[in-house]
N, C-alpha and C. Protein backbone atom coordinates (compact mmCIF):
# COMPACT_ATOMS: atom_id res chain seq x y z
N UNK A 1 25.91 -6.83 -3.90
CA UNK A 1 24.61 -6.34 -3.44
C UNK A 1 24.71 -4.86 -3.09
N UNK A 2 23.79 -4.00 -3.50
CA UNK A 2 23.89 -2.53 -3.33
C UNK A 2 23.04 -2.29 -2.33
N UNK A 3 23.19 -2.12 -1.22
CA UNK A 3 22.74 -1.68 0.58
C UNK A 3 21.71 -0.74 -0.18
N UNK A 4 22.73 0.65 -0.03
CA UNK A 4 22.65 1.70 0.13
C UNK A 4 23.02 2.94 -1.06
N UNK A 5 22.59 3.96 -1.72
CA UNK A 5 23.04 4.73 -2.49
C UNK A 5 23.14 6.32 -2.02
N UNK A 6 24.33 6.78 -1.86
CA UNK A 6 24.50 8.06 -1.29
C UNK A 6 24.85 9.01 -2.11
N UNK A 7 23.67 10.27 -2.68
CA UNK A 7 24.03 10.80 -3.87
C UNK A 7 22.77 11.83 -4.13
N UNK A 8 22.92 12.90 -5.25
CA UNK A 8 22.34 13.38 -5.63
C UNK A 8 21.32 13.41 -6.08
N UNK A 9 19.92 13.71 -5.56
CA UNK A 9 18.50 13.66 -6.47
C UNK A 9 18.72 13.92 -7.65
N UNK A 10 18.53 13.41 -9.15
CA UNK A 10 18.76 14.22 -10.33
C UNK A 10 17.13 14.21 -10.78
N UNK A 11 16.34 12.87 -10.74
CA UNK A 11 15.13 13.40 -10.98
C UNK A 11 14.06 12.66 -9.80
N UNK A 12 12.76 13.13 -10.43
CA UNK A 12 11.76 12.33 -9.40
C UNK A 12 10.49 12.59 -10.19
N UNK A 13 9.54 11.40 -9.93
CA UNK A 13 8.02 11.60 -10.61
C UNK A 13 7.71 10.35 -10.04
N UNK A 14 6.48 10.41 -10.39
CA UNK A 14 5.50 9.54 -9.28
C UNK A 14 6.37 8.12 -9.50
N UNK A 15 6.54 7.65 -8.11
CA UNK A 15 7.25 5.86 -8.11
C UNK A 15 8.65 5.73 -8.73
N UNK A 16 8.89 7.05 -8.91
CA UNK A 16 10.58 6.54 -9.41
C UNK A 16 11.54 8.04 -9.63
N UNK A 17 12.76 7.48 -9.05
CA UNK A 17 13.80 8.64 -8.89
C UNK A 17 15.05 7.95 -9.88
N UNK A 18 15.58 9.11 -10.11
CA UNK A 18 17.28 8.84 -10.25
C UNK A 18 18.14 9.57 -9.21
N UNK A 19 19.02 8.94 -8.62
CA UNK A 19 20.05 9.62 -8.38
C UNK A 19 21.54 9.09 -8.53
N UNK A 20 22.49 10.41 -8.60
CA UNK A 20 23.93 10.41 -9.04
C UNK A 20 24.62 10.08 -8.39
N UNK A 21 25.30 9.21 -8.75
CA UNK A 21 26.10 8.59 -7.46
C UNK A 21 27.73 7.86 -7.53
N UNK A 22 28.82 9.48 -7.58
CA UNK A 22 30.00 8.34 -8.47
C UNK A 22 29.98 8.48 -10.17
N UNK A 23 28.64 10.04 -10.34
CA UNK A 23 29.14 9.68 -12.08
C UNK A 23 28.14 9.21 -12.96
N UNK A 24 27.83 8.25 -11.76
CA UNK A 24 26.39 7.22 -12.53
C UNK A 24 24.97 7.98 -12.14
N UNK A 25 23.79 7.52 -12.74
CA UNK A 25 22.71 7.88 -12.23
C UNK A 25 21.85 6.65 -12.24
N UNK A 26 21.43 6.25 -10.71
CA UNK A 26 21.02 5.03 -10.72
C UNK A 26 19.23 5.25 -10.87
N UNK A 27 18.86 4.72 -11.48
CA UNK A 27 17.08 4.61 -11.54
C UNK A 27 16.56 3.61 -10.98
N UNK A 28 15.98 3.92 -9.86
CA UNK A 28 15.39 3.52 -8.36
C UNK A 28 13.86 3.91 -8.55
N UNK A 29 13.07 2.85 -8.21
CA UNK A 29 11.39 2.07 -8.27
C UNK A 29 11.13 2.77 -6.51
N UNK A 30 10.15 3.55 -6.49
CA UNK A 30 10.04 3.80 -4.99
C UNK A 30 8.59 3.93 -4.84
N UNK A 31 7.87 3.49 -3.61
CA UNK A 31 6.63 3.87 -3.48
C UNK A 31 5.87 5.26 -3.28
N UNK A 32 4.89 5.47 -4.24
CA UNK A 32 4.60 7.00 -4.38
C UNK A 32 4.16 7.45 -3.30
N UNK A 33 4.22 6.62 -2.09
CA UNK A 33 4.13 7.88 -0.88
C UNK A 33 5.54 8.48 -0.61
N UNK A 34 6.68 7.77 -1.33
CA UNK A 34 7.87 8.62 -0.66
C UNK A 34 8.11 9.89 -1.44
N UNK A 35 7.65 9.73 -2.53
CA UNK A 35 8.21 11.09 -3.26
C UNK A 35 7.66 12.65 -2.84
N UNK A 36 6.70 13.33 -1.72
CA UNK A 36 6.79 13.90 -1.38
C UNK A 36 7.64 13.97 -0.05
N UNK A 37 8.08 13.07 0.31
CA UNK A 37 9.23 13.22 1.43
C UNK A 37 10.60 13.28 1.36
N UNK A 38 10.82 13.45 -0.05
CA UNK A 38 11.93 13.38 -1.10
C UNK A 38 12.48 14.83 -0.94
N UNK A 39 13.70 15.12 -0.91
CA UNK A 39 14.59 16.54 -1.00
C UNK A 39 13.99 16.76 -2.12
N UNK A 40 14.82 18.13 -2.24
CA UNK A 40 14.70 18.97 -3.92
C UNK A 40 15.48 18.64 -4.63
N UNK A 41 15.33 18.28 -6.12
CA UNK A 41 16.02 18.19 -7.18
C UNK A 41 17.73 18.93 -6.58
N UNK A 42 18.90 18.12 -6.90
CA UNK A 42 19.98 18.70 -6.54
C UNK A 42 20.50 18.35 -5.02
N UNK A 43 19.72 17.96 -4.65
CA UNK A 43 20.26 18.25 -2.97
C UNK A 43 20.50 16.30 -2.59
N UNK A 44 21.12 16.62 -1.72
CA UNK A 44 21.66 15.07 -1.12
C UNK A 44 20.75 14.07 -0.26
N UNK A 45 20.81 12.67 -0.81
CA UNK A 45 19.88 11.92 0.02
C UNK A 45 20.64 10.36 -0.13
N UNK A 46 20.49 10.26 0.68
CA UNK A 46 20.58 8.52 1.15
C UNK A 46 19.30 7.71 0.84
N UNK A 47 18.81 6.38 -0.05
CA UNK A 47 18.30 5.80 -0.25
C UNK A 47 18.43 4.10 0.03
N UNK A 48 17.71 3.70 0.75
CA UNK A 48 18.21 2.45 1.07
C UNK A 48 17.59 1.30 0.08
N UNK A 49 18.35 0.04 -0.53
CA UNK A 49 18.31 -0.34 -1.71
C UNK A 49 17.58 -1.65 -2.09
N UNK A 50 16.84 -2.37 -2.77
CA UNK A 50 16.73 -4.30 -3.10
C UNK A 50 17.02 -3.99 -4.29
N UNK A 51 17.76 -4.91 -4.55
CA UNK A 51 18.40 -5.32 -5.69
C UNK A 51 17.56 -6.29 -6.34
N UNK A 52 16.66 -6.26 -7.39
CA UNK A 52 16.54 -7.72 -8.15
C UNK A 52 16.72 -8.01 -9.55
N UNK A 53 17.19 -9.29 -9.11
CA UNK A 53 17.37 -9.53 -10.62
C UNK A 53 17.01 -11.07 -10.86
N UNK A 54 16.25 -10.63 -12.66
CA UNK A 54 14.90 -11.43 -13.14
C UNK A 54 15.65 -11.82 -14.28
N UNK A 55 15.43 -12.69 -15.01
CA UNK A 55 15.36 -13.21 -16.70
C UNK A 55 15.10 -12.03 -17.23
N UNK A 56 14.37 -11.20 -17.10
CA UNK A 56 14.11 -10.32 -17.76
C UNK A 56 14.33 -8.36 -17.75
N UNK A 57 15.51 -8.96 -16.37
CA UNK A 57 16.25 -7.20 -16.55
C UNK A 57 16.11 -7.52 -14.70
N UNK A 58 17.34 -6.42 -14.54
CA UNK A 58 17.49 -5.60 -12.93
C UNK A 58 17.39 -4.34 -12.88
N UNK A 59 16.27 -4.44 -11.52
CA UNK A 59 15.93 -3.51 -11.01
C UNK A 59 16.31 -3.00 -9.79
N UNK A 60 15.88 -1.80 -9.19
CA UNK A 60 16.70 -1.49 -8.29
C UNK A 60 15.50 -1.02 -7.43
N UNK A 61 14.91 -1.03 -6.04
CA UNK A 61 13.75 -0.64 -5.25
C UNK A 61 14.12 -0.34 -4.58
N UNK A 62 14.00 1.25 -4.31
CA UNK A 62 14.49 2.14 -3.20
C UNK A 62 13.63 2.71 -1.91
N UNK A 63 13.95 3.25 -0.75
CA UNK A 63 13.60 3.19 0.63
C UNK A 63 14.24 4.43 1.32
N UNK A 64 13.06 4.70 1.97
CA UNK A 64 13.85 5.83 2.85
C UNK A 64 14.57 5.59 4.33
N UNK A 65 13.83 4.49 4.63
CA UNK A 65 14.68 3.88 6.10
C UNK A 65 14.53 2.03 6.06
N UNK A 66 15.73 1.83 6.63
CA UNK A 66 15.82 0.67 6.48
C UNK A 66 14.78 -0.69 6.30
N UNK A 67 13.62 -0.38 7.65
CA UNK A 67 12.53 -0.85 8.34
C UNK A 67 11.57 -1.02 6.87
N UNK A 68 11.32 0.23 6.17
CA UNK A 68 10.77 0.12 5.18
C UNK A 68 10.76 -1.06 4.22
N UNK A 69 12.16 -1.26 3.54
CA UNK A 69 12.81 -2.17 3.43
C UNK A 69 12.62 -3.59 3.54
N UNK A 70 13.07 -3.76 4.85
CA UNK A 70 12.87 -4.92 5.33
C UNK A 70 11.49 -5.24 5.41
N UNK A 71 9.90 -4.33 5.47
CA UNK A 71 8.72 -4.43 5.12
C UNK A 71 8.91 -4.96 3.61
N UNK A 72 9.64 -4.74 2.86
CA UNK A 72 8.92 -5.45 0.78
C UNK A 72 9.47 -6.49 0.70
N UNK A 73 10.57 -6.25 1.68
CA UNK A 73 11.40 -8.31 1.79
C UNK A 73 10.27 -8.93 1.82
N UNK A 74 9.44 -8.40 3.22
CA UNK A 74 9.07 -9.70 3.81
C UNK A 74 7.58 -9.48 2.79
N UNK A 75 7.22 -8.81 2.29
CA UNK A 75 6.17 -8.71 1.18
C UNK A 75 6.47 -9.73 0.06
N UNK A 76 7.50 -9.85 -0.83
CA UNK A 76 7.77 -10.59 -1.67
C UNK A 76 8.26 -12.02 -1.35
N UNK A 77 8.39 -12.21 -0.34
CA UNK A 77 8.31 -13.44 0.54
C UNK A 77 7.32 -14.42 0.33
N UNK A 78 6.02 -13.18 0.39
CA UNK A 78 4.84 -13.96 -0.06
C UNK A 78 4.51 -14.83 -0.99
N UNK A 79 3.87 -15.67 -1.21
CA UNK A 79 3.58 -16.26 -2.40
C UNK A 79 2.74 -15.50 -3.46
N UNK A 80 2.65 -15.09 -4.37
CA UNK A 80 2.18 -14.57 -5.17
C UNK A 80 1.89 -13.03 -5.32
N UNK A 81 2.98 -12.49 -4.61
CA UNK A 81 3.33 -11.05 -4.62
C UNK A 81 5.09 -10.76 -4.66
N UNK A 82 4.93 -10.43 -5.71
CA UNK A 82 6.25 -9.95 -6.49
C UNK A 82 6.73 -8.62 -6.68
N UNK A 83 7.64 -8.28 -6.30
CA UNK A 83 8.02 -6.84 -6.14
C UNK A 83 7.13 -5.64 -6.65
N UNK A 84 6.72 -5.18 -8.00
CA UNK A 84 5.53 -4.39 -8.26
C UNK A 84 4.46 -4.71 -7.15
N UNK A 85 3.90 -5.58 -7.14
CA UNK A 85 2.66 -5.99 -5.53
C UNK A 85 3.33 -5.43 -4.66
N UNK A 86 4.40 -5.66 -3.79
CA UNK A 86 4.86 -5.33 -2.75
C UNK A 86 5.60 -3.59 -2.83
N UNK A 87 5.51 -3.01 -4.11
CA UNK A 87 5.37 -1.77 -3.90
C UNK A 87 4.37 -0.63 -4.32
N UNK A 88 3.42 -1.75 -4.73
CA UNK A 88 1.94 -0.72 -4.41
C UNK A 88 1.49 -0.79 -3.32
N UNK A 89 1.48 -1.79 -2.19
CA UNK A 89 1.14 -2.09 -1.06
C UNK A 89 1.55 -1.34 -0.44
N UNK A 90 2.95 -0.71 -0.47
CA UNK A 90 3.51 0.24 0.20
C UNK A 90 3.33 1.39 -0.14
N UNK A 91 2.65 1.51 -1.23
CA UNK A 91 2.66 3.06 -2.22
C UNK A 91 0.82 3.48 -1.10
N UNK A 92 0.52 2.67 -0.66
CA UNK A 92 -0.95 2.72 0.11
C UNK A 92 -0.69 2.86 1.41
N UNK A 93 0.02 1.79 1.94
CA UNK A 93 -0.27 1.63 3.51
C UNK A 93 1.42 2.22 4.15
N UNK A 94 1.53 3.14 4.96
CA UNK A 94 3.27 2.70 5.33
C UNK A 94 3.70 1.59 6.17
N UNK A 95 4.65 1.46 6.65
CA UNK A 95 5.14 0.15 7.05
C UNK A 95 4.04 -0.21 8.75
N UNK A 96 4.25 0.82 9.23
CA UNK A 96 2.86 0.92 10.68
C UNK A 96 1.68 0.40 10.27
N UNK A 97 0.90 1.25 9.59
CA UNK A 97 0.02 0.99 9.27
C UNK A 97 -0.48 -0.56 8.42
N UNK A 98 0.53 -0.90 7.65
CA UNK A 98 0.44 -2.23 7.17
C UNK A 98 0.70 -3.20 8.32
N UNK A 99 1.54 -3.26 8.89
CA UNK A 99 1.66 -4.26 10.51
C UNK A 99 0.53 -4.26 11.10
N UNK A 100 -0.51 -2.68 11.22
CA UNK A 100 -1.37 -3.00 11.77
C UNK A 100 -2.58 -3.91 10.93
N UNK A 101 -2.44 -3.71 9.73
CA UNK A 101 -3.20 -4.50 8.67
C UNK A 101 -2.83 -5.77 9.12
N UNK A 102 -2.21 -6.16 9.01
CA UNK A 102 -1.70 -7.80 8.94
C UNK A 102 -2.64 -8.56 10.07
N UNK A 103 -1.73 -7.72 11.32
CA UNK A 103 -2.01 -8.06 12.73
C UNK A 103 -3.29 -8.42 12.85
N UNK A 104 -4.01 -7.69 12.41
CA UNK A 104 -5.88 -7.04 12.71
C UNK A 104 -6.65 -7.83 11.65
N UNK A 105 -5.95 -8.62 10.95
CA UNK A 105 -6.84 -9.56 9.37
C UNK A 105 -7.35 -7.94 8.75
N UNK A 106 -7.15 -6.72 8.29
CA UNK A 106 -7.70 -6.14 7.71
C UNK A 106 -7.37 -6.23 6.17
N UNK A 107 -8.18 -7.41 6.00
CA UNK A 107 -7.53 -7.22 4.19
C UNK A 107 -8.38 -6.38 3.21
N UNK A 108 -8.91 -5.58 3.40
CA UNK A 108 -9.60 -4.67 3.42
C UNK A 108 -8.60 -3.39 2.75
N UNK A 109 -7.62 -2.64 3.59
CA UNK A 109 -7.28 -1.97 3.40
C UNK A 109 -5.51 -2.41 2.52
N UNK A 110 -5.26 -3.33 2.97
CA UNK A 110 -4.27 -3.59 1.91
C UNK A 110 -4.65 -4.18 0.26
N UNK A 111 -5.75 -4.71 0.28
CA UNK A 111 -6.39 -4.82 -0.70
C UNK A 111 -7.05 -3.64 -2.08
N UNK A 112 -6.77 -2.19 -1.37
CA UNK A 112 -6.62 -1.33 -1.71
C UNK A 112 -5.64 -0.73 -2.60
N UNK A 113 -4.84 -1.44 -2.94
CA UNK A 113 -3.35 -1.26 -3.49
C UNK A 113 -3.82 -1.71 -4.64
N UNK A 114 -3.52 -1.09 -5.93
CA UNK A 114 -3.95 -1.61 -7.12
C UNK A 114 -3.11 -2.89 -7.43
N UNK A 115 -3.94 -3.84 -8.02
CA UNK A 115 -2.91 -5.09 -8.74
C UNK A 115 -2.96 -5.89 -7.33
N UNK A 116 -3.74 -5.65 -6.23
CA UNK A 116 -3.42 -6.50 -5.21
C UNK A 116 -5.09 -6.96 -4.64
N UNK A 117 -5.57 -7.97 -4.91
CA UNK A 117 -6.76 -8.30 -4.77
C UNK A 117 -7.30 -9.06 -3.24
N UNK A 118 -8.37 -9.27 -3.14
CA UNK A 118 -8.88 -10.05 -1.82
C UNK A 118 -7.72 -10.73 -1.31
N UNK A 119 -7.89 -12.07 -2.67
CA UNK A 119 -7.20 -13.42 -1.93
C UNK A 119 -5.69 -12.91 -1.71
N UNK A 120 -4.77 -12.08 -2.80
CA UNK A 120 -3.85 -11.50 -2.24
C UNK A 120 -3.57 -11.50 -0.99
N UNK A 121 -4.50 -9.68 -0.40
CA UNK A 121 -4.37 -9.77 0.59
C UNK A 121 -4.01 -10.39 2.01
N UNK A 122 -5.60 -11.51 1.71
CA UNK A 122 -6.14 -12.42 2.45
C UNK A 122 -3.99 -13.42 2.77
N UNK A 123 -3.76 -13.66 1.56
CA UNK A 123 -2.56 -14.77 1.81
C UNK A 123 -1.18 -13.63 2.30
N UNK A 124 -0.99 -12.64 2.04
CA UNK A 124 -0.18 -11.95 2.75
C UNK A 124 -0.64 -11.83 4.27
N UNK A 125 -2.02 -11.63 4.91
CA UNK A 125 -2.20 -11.33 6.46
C UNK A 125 -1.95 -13.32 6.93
N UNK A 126 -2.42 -14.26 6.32
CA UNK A 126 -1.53 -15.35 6.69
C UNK A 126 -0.31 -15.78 6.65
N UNK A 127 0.36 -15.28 5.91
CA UNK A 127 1.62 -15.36 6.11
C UNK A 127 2.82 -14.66 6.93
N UNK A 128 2.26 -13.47 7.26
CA UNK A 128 2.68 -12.60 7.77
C UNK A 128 2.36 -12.46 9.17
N UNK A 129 1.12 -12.48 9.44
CA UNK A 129 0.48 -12.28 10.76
C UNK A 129 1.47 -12.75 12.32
N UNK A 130 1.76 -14.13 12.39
CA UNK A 130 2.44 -14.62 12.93
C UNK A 130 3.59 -13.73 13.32
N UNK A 131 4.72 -13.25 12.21
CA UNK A 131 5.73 -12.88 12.03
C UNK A 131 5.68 -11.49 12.49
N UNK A 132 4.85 -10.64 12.51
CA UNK A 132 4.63 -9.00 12.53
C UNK A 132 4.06 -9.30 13.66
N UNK A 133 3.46 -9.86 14.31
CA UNK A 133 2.41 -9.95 15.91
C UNK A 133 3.39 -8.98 16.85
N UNK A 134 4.63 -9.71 16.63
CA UNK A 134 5.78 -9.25 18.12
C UNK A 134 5.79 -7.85 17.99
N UNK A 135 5.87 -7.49 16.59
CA UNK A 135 6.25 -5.75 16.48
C UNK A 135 5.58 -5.16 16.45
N UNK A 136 4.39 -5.35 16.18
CA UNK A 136 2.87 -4.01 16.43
C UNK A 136 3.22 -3.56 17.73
N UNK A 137 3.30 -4.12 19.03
CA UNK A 137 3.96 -3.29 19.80
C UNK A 137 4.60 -2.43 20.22
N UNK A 138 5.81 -2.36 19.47
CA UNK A 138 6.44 -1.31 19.28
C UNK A 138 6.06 -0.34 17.91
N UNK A 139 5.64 -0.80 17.21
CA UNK A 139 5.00 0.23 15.98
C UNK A 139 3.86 0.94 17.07
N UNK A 140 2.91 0.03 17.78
CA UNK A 140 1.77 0.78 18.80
C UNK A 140 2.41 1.90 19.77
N UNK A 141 3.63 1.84 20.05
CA UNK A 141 4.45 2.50 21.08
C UNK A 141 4.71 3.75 21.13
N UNK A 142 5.35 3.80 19.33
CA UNK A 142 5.94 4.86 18.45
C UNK A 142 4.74 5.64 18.16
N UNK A 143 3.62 5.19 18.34
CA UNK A 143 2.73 6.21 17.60
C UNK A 143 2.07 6.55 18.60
N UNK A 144 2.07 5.89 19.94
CA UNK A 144 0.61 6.27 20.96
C UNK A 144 1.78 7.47 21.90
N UNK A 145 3.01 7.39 21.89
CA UNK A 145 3.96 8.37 22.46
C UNK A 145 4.49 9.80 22.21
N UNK A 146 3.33 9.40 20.82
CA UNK A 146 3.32 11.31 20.03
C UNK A 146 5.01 11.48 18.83
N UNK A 147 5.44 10.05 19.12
CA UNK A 147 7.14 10.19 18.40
C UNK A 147 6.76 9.67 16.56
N UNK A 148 5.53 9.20 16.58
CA UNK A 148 5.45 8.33 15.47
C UNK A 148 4.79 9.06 14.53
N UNK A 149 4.68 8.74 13.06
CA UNK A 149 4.16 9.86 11.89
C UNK A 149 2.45 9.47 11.82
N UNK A 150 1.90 10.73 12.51
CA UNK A 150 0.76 11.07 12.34
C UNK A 150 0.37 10.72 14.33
N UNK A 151 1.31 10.35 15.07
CA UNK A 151 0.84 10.16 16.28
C UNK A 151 0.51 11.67 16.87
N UNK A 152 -0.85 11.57 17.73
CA UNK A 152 -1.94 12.38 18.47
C UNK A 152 -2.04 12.06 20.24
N UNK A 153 -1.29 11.07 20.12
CA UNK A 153 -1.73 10.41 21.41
C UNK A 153 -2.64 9.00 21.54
N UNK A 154 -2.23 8.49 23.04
CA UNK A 154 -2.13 7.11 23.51
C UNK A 154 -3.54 6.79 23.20
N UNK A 155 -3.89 5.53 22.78
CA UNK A 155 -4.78 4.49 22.45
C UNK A 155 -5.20 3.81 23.42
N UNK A 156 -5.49 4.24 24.63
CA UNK A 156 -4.86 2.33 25.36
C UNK A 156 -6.52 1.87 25.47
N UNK A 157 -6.20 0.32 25.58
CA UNK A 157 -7.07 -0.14 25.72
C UNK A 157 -8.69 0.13 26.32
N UNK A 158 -9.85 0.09 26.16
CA UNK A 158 -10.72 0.52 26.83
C UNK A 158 -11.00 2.10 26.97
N UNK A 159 -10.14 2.87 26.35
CA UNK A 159 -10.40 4.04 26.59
C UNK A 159 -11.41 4.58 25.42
N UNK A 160 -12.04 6.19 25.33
CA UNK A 160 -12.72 6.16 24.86
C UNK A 160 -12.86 6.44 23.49
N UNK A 161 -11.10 6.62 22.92
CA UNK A 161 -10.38 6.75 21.97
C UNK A 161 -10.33 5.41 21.54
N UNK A 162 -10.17 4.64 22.06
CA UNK A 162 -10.51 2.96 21.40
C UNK A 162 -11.83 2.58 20.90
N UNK A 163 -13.24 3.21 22.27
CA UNK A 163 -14.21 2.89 21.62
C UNK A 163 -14.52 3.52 20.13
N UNK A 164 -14.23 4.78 20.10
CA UNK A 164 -14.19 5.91 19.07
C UNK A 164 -13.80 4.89 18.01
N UNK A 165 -12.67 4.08 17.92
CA UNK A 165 -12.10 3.61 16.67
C UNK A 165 -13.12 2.07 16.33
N UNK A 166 -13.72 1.53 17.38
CA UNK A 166 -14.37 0.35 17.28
C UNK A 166 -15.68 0.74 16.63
N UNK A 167 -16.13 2.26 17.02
CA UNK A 167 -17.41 2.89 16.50
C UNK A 167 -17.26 2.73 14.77
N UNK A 168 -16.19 3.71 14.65
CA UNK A 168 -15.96 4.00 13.52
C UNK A 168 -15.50 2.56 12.49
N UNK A 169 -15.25 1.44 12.74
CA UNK A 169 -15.38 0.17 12.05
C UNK A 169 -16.71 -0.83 11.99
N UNK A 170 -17.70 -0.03 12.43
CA UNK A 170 -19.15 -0.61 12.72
C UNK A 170 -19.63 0.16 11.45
N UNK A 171 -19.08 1.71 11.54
CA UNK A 171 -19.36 2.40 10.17
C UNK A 171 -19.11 2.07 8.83
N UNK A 172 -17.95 0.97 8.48
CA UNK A 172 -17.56 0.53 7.39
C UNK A 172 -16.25 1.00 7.28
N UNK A 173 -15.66 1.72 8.38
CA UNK A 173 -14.19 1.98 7.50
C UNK A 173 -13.33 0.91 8.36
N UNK A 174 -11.89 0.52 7.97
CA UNK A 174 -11.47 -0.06 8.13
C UNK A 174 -10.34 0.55 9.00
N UNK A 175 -10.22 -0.72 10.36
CA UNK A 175 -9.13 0.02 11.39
C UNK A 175 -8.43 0.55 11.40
N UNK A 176 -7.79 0.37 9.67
CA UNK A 176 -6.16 1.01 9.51
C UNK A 176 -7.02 2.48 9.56
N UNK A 177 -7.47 2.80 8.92
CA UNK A 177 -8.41 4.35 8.95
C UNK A 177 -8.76 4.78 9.87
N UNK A 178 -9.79 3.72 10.45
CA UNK A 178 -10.32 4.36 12.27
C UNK A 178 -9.19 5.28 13.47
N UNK A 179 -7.90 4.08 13.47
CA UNK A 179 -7.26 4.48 14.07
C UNK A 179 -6.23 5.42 13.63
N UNK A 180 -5.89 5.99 12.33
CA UNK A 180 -5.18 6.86 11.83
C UNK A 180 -6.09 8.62 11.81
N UNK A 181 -7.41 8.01 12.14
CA UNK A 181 -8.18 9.27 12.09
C UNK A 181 -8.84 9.96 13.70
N UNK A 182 -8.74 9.17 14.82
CA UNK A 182 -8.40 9.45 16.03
C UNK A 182 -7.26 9.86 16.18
N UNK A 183 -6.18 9.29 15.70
CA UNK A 183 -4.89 10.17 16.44
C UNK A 183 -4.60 11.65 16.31
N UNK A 184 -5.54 11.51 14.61
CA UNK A 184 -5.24 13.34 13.86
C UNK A 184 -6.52 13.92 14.77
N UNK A 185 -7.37 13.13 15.30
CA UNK A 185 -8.45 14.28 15.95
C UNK A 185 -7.97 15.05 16.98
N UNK A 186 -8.61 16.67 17.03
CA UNK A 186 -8.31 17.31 18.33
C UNK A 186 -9.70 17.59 19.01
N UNK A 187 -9.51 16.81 20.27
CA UNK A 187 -10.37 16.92 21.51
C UNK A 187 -9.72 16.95 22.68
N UNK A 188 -10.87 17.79 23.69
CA UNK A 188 -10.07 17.83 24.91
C UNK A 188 -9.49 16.68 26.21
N UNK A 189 -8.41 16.28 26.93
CA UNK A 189 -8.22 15.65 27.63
C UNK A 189 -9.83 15.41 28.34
N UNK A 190 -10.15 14.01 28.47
CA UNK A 190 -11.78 13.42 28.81
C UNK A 190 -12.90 13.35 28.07
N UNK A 191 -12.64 13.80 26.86
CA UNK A 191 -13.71 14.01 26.04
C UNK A 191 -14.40 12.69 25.68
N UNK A 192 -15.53 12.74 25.39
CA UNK A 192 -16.28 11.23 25.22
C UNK A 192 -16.23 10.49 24.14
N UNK A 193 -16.50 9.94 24.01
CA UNK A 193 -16.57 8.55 23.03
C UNK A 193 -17.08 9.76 21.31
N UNK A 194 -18.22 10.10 22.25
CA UNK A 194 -18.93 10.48 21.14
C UNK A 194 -18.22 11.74 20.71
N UNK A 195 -17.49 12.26 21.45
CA UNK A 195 -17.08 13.43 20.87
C UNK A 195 -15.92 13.56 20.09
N UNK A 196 -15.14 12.79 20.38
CA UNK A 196 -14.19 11.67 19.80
C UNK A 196 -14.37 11.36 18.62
N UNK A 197 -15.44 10.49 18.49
CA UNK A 197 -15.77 10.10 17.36
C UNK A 197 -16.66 11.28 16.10
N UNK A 198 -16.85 12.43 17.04
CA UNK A 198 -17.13 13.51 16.04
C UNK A 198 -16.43 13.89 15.06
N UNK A 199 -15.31 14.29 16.03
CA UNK A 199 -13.94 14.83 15.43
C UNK A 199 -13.35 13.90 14.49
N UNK A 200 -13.47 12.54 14.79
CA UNK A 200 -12.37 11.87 13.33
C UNK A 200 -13.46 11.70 12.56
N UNK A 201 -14.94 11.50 12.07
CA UNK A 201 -14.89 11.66 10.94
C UNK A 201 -15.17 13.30 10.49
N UNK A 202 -14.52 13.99 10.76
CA UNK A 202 -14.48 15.19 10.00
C UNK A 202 -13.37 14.82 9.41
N UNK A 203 -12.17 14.21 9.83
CA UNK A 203 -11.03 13.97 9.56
C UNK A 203 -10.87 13.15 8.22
N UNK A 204 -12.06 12.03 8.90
CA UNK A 204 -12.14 10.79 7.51
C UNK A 204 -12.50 10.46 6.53
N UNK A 205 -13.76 12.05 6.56
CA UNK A 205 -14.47 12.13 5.44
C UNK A 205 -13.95 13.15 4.39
C-alpha cells in the first residue's frame, strides 16, 4: 500500500499531477481544488495517497493532508459513489465544508459536483451524517477561531452572524455558501443582522 509519495512536481493540469519519486513518475488523480495549492513545477511536495485497484487498471488518488483523505475513504464507502464521485465531490466542497453538508442534510450543495445527482447526494448525507456529527465541532472550532481556511470569525449561536446566515438560506443559497460568505464578510464588531447580511452577499454574488 502506498501511504505517501515524497518527490518532485514534474507536471500538473486540472485533476491530475505527476510526480518523481525514486526515478519513477507516479500519475496521481487529485481534486481540482488542489492544484492551485500545488508548488511550482520542480519543487518538492509530499502527497498523501489511495491506492485502487479495479479489473480494469490502478489508480492512484492523491491528497494534500491526511484528513482529506480519510474524507474519499469515507466517500467511497458509500453505496453508489466510486472514486471519480468521491473526487468531484471534493473537487467542489473541501473536507469542512462537506462535513458541514452532510451534518446540515444540504444535498444541495454536494449535489453540485458533476456526475453526482440528488439521490446521490441525498444517500451519502445518510450514510454519513451519523459518522461526521462528532467532528463538525471541531471543523466549527477551526474555522470560528480565525485558524481555519477562509475563517473571519466566531459563529456562535444566536448571534447576528448566525441570523445573517439563516437570512441568507431563506434567499435560496445553501448553508455551505451562507456560512462561507459571512466569515469572508468585513463588518464592524456589533454590526447588525442586516448589515451583516449586506456585506456577504456582495461576497456571494
Amino acid at each position: 500500500m502506498i501511504s505517501y509519495i515524497h518527490g518532485i512536481l514534474a507536471e500538473k493540469e486540472d485533476g491530475y499531477i505527476v510526480v518523481e519519486a525514486g526515478g519513477v513518475g507516479y500519475g496521481i488523480n487529485v481534486p481540482v481544488s488542489v492544484i492551485p495549492q500545488l508548488p511550482t513545477i520542480g519543487e518538492e511536495l509530499r502527497i498523501y495517497t489511495h491506492y485502487s485497484v479495479r479489473e480494469d487498471g490502478q489508480t492512484l488518488y492523491g491528497f494534500l493532508f491526511r484528513e482529506d483523505r480519510e474524507m474519499f475513504r469515507r466517500l467511497i464507502s458509500v453505496n453508489g459513489v466510486g472514486p471519480k464521485g468521491a473526487l468531484s465531490i471534493l473537487s467542489v466542497l473541501g473536507p469542512d465544508d462537506l462535513r458541514l453538508a452532510i451534518v446540515t442534510g444540504d444535498s444541495r450543495s454536494i449535489s453540485r459536483a458533476p456526475g453526482i445527482g440528488q439521490k446521490t447526494a441525498q444517500r451519502v448525507i445518510l450514510d454519513l451524517k451519523d459518522k461526521l456529527g462528532s467532528e463538525l465541532t471541531e471543523a466549527e472550532l477551526r474555522l470560528g477561531d480565525g485558524k481555519g481556511p477562509g475563517a473571519e470569525g466566531a459563529l456562535p449561536s444566536g448571534s447576528a452572524a448566525a441570523e445573517a446566515i439563516d437570512a441568507l438560506t431563506v434567499l435560496g443559497y445553501t448553508r455551505v455558501e451562507a456560512g462561507r460568505a459571512v466569515r469572508k464578510a468585513e463588518y464592524p464588531e456589533g454590526a447588525s443582522t442586516e448589515e451583516i447580511l449586506r456585506q456577504a452577499l456582495r461576497i456571494i454574488k
